[in-house]
C-alpha atoms as a PDB file:
ATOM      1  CA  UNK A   1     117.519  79.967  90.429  1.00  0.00           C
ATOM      2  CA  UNK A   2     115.656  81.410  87.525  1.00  0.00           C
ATOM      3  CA  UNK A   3     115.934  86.042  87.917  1.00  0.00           C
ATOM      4  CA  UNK A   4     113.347  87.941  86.250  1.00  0.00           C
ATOM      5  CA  UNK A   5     113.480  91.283  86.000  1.00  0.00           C
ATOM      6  CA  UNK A   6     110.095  92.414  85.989  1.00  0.00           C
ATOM      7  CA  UNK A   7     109.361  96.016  84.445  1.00  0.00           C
ATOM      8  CA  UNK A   8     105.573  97.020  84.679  1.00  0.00           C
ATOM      9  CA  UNK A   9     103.994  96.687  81.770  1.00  0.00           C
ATOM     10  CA  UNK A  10     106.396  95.650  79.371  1.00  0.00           C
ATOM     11  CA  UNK A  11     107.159  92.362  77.536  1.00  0.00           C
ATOM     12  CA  UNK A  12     108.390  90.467  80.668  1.00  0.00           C
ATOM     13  CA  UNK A  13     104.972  89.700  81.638  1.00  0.00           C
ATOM     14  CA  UNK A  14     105.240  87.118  78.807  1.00  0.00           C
ATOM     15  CA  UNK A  15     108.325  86.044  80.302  1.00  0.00           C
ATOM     16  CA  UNK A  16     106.445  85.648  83.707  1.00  0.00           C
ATOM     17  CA  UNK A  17     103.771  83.753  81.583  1.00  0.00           C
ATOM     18  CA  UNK A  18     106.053  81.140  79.963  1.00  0.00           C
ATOM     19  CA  UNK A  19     107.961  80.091  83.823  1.00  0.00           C
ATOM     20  CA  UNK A  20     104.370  79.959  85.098  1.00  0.00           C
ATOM     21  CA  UNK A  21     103.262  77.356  82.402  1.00  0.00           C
ATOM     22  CA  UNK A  22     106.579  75.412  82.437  1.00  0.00           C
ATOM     23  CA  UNK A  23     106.493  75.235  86.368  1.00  0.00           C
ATOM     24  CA  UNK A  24     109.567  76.611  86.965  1.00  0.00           C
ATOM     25  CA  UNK A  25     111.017  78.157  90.457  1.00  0.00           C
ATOM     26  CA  UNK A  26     112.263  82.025  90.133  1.00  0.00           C
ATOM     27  CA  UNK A  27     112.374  84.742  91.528  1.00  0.00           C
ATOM     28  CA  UNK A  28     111.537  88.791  90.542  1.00  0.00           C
ATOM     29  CA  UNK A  29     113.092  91.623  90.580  1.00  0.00           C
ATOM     30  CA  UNK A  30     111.039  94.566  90.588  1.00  0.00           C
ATOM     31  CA  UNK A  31     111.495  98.107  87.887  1.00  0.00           C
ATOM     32  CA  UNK A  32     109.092 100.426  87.645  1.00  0.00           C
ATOM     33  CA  UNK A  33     108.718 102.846  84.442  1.00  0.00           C
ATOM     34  CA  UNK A  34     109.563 106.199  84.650  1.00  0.00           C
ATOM     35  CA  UNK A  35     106.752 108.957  84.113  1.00  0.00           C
ATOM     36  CA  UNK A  36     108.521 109.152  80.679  1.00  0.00           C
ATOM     37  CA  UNK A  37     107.784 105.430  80.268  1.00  0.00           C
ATOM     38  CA  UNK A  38     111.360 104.506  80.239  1.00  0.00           C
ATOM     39  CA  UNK A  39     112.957 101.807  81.686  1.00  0.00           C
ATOM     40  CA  UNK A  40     115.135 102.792  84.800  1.00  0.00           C
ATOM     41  CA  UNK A  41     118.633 103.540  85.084  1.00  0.00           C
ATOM     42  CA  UNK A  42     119.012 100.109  87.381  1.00  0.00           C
ATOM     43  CA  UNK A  43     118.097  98.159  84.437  1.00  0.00           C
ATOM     44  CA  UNK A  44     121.545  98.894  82.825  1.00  0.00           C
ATOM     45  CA  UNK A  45     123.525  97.484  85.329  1.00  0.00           C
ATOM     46  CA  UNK A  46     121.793  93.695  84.506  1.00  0.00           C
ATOM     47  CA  UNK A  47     122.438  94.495  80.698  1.00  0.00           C
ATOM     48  CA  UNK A  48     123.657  97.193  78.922  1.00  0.00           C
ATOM     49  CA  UNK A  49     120.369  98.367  77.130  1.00  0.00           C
ATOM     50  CA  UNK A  50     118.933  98.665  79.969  1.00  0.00           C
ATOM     51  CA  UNK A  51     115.881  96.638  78.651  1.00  0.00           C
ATOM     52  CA  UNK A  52     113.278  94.487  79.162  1.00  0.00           C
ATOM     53  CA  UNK A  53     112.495  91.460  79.994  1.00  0.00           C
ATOM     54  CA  UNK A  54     116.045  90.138  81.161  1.00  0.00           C
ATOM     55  CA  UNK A  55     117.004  87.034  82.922  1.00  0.00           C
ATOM     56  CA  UNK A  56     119.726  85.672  84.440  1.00  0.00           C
ATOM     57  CA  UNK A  57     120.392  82.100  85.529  1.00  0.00           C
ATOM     58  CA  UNK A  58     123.662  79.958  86.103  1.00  0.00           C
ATOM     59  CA  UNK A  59     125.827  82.933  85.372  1.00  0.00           C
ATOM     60  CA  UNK A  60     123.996  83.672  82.061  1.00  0.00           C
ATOM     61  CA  UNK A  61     122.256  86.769  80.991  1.00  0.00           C
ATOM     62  CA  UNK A  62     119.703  86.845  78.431  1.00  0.00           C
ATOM     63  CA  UNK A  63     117.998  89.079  77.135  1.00  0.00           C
ATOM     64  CA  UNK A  64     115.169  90.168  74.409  1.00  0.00           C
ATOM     65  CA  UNK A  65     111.825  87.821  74.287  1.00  0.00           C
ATOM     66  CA  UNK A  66     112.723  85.414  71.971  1.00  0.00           C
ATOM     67  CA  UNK A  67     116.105  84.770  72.992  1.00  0.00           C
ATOM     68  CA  UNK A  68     114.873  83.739  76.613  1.00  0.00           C
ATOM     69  CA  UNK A  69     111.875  81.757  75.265  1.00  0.00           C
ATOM     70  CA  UNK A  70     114.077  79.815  73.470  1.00  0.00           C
ATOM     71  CA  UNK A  71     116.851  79.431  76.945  1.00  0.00           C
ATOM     72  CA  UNK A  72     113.868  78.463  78.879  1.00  0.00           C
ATOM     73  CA  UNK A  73     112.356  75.819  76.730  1.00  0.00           C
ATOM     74  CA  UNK A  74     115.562  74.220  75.515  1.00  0.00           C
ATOM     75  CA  UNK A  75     117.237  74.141  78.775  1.00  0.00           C
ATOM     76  CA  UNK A  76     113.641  73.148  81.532  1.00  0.00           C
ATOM     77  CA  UNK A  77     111.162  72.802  78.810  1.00  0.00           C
ATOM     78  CA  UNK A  78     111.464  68.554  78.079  1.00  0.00           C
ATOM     79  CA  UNK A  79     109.232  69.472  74.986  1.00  0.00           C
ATOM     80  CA  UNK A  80     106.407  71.168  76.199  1.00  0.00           C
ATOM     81  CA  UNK A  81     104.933  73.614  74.423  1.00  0.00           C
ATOM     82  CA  UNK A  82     107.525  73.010  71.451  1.00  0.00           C
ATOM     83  CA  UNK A  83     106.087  71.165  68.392  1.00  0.00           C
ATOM     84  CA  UNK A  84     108.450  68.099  67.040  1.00  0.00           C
ATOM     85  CA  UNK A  85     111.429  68.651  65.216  1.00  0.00           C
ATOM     86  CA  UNK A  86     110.979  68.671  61.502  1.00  0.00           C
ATOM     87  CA  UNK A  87     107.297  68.760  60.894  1.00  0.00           C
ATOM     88  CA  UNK A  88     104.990  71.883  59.561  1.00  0.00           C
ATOM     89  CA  UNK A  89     104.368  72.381  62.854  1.00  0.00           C
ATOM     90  CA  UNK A  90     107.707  73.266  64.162  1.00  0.00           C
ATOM     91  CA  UNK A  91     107.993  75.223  60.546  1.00  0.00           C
ATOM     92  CA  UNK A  92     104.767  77.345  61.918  1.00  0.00           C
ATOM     93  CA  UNK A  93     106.337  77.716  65.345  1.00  0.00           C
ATOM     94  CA  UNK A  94     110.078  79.516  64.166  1.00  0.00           C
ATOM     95  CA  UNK A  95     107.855  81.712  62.072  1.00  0.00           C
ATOM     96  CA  UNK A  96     105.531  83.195  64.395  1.00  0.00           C
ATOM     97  CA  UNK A  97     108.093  82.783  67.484  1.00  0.00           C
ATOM     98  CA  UNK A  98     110.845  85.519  65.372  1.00  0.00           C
ATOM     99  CA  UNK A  99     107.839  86.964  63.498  1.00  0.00           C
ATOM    100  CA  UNK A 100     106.208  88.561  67.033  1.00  0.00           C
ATOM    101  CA  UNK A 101     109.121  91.009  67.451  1.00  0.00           C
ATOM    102  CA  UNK A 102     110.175  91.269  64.277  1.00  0.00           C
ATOM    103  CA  UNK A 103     107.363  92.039  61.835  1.00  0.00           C
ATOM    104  CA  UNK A 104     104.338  92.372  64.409  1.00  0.00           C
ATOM    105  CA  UNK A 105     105.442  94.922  66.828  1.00  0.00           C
ATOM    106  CA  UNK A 106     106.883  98.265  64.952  1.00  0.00           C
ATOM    107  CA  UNK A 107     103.760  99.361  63.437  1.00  0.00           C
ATOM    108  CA  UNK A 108     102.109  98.791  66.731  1.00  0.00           C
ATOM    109  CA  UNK A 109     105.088 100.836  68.332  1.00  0.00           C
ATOM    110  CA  UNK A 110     104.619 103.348  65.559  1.00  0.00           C
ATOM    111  CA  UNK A 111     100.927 103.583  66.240  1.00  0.00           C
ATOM    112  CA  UNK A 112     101.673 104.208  69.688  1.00  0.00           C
ATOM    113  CA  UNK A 113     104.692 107.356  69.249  1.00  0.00           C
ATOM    114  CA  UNK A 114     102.393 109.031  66.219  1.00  0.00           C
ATOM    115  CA  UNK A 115      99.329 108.858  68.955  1.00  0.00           C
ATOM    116  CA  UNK A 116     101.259 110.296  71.308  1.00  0.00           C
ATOM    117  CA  UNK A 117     103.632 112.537  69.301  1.00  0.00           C
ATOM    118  CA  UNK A 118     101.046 115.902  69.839  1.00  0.00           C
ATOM    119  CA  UNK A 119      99.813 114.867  72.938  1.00  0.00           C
ATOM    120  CA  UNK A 120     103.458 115.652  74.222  1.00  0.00           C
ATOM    121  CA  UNK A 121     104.682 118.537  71.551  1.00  0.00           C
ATOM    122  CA  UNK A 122     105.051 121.929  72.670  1.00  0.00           C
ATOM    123  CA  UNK A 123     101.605 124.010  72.571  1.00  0.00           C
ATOM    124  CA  UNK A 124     102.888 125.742  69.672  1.00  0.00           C
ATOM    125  CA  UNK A 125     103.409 123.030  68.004  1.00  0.00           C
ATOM    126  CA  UNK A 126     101.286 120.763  68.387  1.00  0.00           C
ATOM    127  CA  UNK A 127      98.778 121.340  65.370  1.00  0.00           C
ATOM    128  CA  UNK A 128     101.454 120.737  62.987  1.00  0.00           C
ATOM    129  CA  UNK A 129     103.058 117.555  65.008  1.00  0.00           C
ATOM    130  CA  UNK A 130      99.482 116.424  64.924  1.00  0.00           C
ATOM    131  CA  UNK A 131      98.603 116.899  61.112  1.00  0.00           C
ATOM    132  CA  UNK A 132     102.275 115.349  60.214  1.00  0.00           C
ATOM    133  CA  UNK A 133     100.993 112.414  62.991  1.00  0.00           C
ATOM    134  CA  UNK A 134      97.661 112.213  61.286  1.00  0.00           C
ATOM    135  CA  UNK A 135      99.277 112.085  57.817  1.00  0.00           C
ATOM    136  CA  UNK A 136     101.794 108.992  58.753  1.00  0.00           C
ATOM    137  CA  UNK A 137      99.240 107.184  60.742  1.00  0.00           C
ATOM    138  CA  UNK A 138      96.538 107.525  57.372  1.00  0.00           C
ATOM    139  CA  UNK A 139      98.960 106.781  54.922  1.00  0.00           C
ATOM    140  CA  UNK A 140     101.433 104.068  56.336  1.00  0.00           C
ATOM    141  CA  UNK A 141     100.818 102.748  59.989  1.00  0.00           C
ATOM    142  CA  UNK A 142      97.050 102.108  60.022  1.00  0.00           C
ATOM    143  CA  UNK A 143      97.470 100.169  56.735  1.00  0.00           C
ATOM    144  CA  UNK A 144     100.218  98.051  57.778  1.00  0.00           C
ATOM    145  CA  UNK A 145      98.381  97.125  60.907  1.00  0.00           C
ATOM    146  CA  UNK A 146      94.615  96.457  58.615  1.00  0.00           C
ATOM    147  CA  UNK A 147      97.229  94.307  56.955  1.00  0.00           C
ATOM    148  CA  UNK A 148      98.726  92.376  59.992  1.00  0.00           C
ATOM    149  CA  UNK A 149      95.522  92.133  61.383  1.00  0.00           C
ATOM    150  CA  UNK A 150      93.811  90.332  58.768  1.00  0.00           C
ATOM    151  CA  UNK A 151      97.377  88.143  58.705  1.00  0.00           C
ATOM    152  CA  UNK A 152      96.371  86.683  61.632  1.00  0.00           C
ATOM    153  CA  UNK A 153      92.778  86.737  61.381  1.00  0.00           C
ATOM    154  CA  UNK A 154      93.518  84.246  58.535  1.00  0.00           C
ATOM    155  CA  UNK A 155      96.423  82.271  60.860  1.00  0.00           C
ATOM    156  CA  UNK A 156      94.053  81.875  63.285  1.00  0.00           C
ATOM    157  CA  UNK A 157      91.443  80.214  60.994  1.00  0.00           C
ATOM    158  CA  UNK A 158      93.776  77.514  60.266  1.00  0.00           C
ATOM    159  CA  UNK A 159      94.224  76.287  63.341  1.00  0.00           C
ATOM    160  CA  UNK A 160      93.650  77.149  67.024  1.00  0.00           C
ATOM    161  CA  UNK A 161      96.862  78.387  67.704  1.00  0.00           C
ATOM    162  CA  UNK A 162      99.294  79.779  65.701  1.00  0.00           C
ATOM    163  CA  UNK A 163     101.457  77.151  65.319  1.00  0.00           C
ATOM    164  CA  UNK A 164      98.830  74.346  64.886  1.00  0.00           C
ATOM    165  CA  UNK A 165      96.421  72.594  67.368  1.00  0.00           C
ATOM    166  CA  UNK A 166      98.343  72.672  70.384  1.00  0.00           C
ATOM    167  CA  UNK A 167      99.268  76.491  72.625  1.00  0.00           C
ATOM    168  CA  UNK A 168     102.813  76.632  72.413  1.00  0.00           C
ATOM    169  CA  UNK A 169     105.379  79.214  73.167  1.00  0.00           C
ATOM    170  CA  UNK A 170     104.859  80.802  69.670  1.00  0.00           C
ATOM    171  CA  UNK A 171     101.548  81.546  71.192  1.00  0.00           C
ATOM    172  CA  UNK A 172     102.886  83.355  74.668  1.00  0.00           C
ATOM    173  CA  UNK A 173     104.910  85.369  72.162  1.00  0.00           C
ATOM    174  CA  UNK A 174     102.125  86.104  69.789  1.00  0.00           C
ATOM    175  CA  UNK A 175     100.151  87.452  72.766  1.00  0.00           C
ATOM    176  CA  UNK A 176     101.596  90.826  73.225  1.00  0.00           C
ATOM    177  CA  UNK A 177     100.856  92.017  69.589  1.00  0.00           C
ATOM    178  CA  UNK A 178      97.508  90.791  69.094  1.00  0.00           C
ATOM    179  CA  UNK A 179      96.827  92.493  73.562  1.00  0.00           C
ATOM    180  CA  UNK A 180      98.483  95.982  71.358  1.00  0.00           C
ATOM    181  CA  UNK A 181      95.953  95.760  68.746  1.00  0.00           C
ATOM    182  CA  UNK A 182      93.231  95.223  70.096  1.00  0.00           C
ATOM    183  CA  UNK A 183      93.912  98.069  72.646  1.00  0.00           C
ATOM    184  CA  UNK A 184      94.802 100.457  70.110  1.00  0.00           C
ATOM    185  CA  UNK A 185      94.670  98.980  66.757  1.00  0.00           C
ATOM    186  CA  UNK A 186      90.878  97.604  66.171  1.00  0.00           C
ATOM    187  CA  UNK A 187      91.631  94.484  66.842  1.00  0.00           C
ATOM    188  CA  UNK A 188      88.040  93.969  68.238  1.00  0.00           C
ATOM    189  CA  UNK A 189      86.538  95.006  64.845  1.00  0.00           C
ATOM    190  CA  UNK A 190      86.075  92.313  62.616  1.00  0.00           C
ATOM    191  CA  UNK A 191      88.450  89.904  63.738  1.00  0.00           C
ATOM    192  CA  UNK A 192      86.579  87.125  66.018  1.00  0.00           C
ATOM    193  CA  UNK A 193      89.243  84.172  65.535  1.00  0.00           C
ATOM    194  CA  UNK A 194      91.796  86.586  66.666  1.00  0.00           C
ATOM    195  CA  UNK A 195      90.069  88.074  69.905  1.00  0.00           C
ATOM    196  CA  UNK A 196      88.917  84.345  70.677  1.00  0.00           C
ATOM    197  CA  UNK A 197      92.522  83.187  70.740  1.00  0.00           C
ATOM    198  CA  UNK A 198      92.581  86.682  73.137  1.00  0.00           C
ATOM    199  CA  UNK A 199      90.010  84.741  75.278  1.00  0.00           C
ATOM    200  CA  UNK A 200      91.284  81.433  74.982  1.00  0.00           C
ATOM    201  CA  UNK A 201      95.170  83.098  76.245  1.00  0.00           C
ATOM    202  CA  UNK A 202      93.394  85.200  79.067  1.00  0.00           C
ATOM    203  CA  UNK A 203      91.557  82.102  80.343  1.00  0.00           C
ATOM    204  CA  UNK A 204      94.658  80.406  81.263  1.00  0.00           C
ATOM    205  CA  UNK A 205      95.454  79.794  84.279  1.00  0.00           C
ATOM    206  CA  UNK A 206      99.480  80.104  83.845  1.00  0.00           C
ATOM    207  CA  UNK A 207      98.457  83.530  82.368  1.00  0.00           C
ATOM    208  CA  UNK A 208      95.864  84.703  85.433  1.00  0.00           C
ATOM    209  CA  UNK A 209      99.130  83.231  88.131  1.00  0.00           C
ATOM    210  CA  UNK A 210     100.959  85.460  85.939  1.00  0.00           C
ATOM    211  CA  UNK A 211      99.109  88.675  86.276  1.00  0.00           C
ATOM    212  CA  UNK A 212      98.693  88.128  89.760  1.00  0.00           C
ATOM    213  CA  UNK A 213     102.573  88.058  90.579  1.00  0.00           C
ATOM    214  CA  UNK A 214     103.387  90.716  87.779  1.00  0.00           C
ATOM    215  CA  UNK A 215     100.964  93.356  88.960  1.00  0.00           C
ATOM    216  CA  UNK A 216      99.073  96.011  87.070  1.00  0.00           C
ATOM    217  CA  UNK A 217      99.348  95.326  82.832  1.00  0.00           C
ATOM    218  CA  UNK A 218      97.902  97.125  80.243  1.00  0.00           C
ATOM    219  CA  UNK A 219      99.767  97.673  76.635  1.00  0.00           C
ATOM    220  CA  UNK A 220      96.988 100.169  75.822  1.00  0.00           C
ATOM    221  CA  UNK A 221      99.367 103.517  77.191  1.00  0.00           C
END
């Protein structure tokens, strides 16, 4: 049996997502954040980072996003939502699947500690933590993300989904970013193909089965 180990409001609710659409039995294991944010100590004793999402199944361990989307599909999946070996499909599909994490996220992670940076500096300090915040998000986050943004604006004009004209994993991956920005990026400003494929994700019904076993999400903290 399939073990997730659910932290609130983290990446495993993609995790949850992906068993939901494949139709897979599993269970979940329940973390909840600290009021820091942080993972719980408990975490570390399924892997040593203490992260999430994590699985385990048949004696294995696996850990970070891409890593298990990959497990799950290759080892339940029977080629659904994969595209076919060899074609500019599957090309599309490696990209965006590693690109999510990779390329996608730490701006939107930098967004979020420069937000918060003052918000949680000493009173003292806070109106220089701020104007040094300010400064980084003017000068190098908020253009990175007006540059991602548009990056899949563009994507997205292509074809439907991200990897071409069928929802595959690349797009349960893709999700999180594109849920980051337009909580706390702009997203929702001038980028229609990109909050439709928002829609089009939030109208599934995998995804809704999802939410309702996960619990309370929201990537806008």
């Amino acid at each position: 049996m399939i073990t997730l180990h659910h932290l609130n409001n983290s990446r495993s609710q993609r995790v949850l997502w992906l068993l939901e659409e494949l139709g897979l039995p599993y269970e979940i294991v329940r973390y909840q954040r600290q009021p820091d944010m942080r993972a719980p100590a408990e975490l570390r004793a399924i892997h040593p980072l203490g992260k999430s999402p994590v699985i385990t199944d048949n004696g294995n361990t696996i850990a970070e996003s891409g890593a298990i989307a990959e497990y799950l599909t290759e080892t339940y999946g029977d080629g659904r939502l994969i595209p076919l070996p060899k074609t500019p499909e599957r090309l599309r599909y490696t990209y965006w699947l590693h690109y999510a994490e990779g390329s996608a996220m730490p701006p939107l992670l930098l967004k979020l500690l420069f937000t918060l940076m003052p918000k949680r500096a000493p009173a003292l300090l806070r109106p220089v933590v701020r104007k040094v915040a300010n400064q980084a998000l003017t000068a190098l986050v908020n253009p990175m993300l007006k540059q991602h943004m548009a990056f899949w604006e563009s994507e997205l004009g292509k074809s439907e989904w991200f990897a071409g004209n069928e929802f595959t994993v690349a797009d349960i991956q893709m999700s999180f970013p594109l849920e980051a920005a337009a909580a706390r990026a702009g997203l929702d400003q001038g980028h229609p193909k990109a909050m439709a494929f928002l829609d089009r994700i939030q109208a599934r019904p995998a995804y809704r089965r999802a939410l309702e076993k996960g619990g309370p999400y929201s990537v806008g903290r």
